[in-house]
N, C-alpha and C. Protein backbone atom coordinates (compact mmCIF):
# COMPACT_ATOMS: atom_id res chain seq x y z
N UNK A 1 50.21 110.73 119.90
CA UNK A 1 50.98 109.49 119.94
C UNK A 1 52.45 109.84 120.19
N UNK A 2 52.99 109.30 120.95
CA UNK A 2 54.69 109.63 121.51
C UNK A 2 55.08 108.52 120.52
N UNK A 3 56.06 108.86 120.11
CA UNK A 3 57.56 107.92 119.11
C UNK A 3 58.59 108.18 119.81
N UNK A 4 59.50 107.34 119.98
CA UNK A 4 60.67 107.37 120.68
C UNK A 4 61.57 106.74 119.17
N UNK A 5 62.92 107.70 119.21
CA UNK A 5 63.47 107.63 118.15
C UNK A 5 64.23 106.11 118.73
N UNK A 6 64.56 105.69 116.98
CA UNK A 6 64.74 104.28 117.06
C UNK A 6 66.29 104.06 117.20
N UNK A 7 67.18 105.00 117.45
CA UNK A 7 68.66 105.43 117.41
C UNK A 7 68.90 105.20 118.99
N UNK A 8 68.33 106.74 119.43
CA UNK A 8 68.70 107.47 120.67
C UNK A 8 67.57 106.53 122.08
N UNK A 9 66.52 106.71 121.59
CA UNK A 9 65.50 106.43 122.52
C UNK A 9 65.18 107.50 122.80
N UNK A 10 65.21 108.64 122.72
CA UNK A 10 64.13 109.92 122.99
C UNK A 10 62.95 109.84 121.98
N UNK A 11 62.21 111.11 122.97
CA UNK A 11 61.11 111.61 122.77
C UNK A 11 61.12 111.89 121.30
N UNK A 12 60.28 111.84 120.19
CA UNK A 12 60.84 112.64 118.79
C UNK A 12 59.72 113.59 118.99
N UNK A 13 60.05 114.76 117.98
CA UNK A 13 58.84 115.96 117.82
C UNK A 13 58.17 115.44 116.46
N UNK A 14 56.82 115.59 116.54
CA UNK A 14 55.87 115.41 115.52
C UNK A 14 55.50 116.27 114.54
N UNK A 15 55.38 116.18 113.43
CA UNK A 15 54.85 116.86 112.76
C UNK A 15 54.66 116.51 110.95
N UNK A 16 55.15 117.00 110.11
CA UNK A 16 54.46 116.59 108.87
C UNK A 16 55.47 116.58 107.84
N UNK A 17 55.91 116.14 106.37
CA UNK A 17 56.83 116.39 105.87
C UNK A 17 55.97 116.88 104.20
N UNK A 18 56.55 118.00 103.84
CA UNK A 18 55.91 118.38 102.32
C UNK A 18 57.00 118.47 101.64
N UNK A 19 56.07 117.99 100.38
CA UNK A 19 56.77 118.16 99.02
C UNK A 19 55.99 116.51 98.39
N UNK A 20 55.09 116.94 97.28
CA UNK A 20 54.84 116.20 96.42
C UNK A 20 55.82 115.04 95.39
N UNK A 21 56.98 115.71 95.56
CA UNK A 21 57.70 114.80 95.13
C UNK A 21 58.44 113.44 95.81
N UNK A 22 57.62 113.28 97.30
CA UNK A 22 58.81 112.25 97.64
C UNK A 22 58.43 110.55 96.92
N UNK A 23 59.59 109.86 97.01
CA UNK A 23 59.60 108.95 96.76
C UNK A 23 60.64 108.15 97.30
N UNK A 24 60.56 106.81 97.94
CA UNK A 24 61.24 106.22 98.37
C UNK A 24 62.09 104.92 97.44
N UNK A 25 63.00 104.76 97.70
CA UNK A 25 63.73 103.71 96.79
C UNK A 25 65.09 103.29 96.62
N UNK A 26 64.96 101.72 96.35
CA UNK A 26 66.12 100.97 97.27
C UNK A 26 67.44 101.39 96.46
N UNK A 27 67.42 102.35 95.43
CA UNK A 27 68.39 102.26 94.55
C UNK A 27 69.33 103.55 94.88
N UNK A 28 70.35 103.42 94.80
CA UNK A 28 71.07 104.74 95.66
C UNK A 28 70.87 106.04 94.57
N UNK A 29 71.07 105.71 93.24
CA UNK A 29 70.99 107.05 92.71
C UNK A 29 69.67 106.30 91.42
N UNK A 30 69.67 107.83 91.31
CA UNK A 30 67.70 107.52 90.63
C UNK A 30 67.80 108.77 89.51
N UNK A 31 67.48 108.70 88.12
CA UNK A 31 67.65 109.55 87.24
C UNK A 31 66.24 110.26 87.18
N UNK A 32 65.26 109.52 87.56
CA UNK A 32 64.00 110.39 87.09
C UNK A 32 63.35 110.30 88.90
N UNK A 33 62.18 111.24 89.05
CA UNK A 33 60.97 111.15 90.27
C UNK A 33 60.24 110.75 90.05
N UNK A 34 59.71 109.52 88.37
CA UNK A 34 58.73 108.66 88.25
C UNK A 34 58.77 107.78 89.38
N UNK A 35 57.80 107.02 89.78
CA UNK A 35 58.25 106.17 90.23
C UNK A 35 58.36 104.77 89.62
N UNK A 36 59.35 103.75 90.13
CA UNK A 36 59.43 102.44 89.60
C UNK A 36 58.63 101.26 90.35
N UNK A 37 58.97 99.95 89.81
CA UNK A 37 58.46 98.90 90.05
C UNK A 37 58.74 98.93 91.77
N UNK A 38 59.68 99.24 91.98
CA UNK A 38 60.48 98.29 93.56
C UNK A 38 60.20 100.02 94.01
N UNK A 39 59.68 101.21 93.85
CA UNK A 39 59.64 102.50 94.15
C UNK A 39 58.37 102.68 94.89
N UNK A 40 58.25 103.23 95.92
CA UNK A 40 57.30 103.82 97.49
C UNK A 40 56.92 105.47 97.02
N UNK A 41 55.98 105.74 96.40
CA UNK A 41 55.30 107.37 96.67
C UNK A 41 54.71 107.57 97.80
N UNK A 42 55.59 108.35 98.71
CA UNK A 42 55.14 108.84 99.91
C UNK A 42 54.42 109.94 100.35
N UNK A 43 53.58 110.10 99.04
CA UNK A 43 52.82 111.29 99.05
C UNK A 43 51.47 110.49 98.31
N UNK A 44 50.42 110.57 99.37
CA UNK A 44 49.49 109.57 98.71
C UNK A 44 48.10 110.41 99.00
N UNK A 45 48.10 111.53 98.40
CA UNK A 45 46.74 112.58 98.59
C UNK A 45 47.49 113.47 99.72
N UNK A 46 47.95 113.41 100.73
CA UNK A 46 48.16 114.08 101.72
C UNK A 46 49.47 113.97 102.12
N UNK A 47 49.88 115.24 102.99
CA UNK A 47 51.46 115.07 103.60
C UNK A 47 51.47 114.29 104.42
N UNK A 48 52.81 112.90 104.69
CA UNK A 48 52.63 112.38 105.46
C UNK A 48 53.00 112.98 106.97
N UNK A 49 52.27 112.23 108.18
CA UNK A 49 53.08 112.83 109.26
C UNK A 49 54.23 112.35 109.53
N UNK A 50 54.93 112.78 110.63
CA UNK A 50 56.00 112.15 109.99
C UNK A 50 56.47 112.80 112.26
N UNK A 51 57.70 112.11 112.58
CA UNK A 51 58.59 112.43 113.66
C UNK A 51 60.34 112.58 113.73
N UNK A 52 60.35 113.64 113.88
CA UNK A 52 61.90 113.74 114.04
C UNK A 52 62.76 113.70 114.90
N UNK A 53 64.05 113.66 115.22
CA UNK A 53 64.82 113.52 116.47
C UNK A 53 65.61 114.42 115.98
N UNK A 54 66.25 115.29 116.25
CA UNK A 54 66.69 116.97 116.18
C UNK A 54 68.57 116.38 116.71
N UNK A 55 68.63 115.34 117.27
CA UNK A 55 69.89 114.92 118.33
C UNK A 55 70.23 114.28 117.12
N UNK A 56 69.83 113.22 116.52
CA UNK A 56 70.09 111.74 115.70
C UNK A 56 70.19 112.40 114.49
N UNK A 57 69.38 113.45 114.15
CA UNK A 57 69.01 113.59 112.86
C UNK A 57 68.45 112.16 111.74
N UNK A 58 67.05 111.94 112.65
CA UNK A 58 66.71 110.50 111.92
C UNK A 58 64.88 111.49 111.72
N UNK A 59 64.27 110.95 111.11
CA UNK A 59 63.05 111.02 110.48
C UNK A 59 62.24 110.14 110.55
N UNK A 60 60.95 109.08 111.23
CA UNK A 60 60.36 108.62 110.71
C UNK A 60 59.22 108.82 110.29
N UNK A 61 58.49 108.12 109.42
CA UNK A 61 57.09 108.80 108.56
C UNK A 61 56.39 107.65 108.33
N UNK A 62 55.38 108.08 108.85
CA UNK A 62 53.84 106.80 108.54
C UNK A 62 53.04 107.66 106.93
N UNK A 63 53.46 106.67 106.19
CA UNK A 63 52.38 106.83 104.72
C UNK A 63 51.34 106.54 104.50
């Protein structure tokens, strides 16, 4: 599947992002890696894949 970064419009490179700990969340600073009510675990059995743009330095990731 091609992704075109959502910045630049290039090509992004594919691949995967690890670490059991991620978590997403709308709050800028976060005291614990529980997650909360309004909190996204982006680690759901498996690493997600994920595409990068190397130019933008942007990331996106399907969970």
């Amino acid at each position: 599947m091609e992704v075109k970064c959502p910045i630049c419009g290039r090509t992004m490179e594919s691949g995967r992002v690890f670490g059991k700990g991620l978590l997403w969340s709308p709050k800028e600073h976060k005291w614990t890696v529980l997650a909360g009510k309004d909190d996204v675990s982006l680690y759901q059995g498996e690493f997600p894949e994920a595409w990068i743009c190397k130019t933008c330095r942007r990331v996106v990731l399907h969970y």
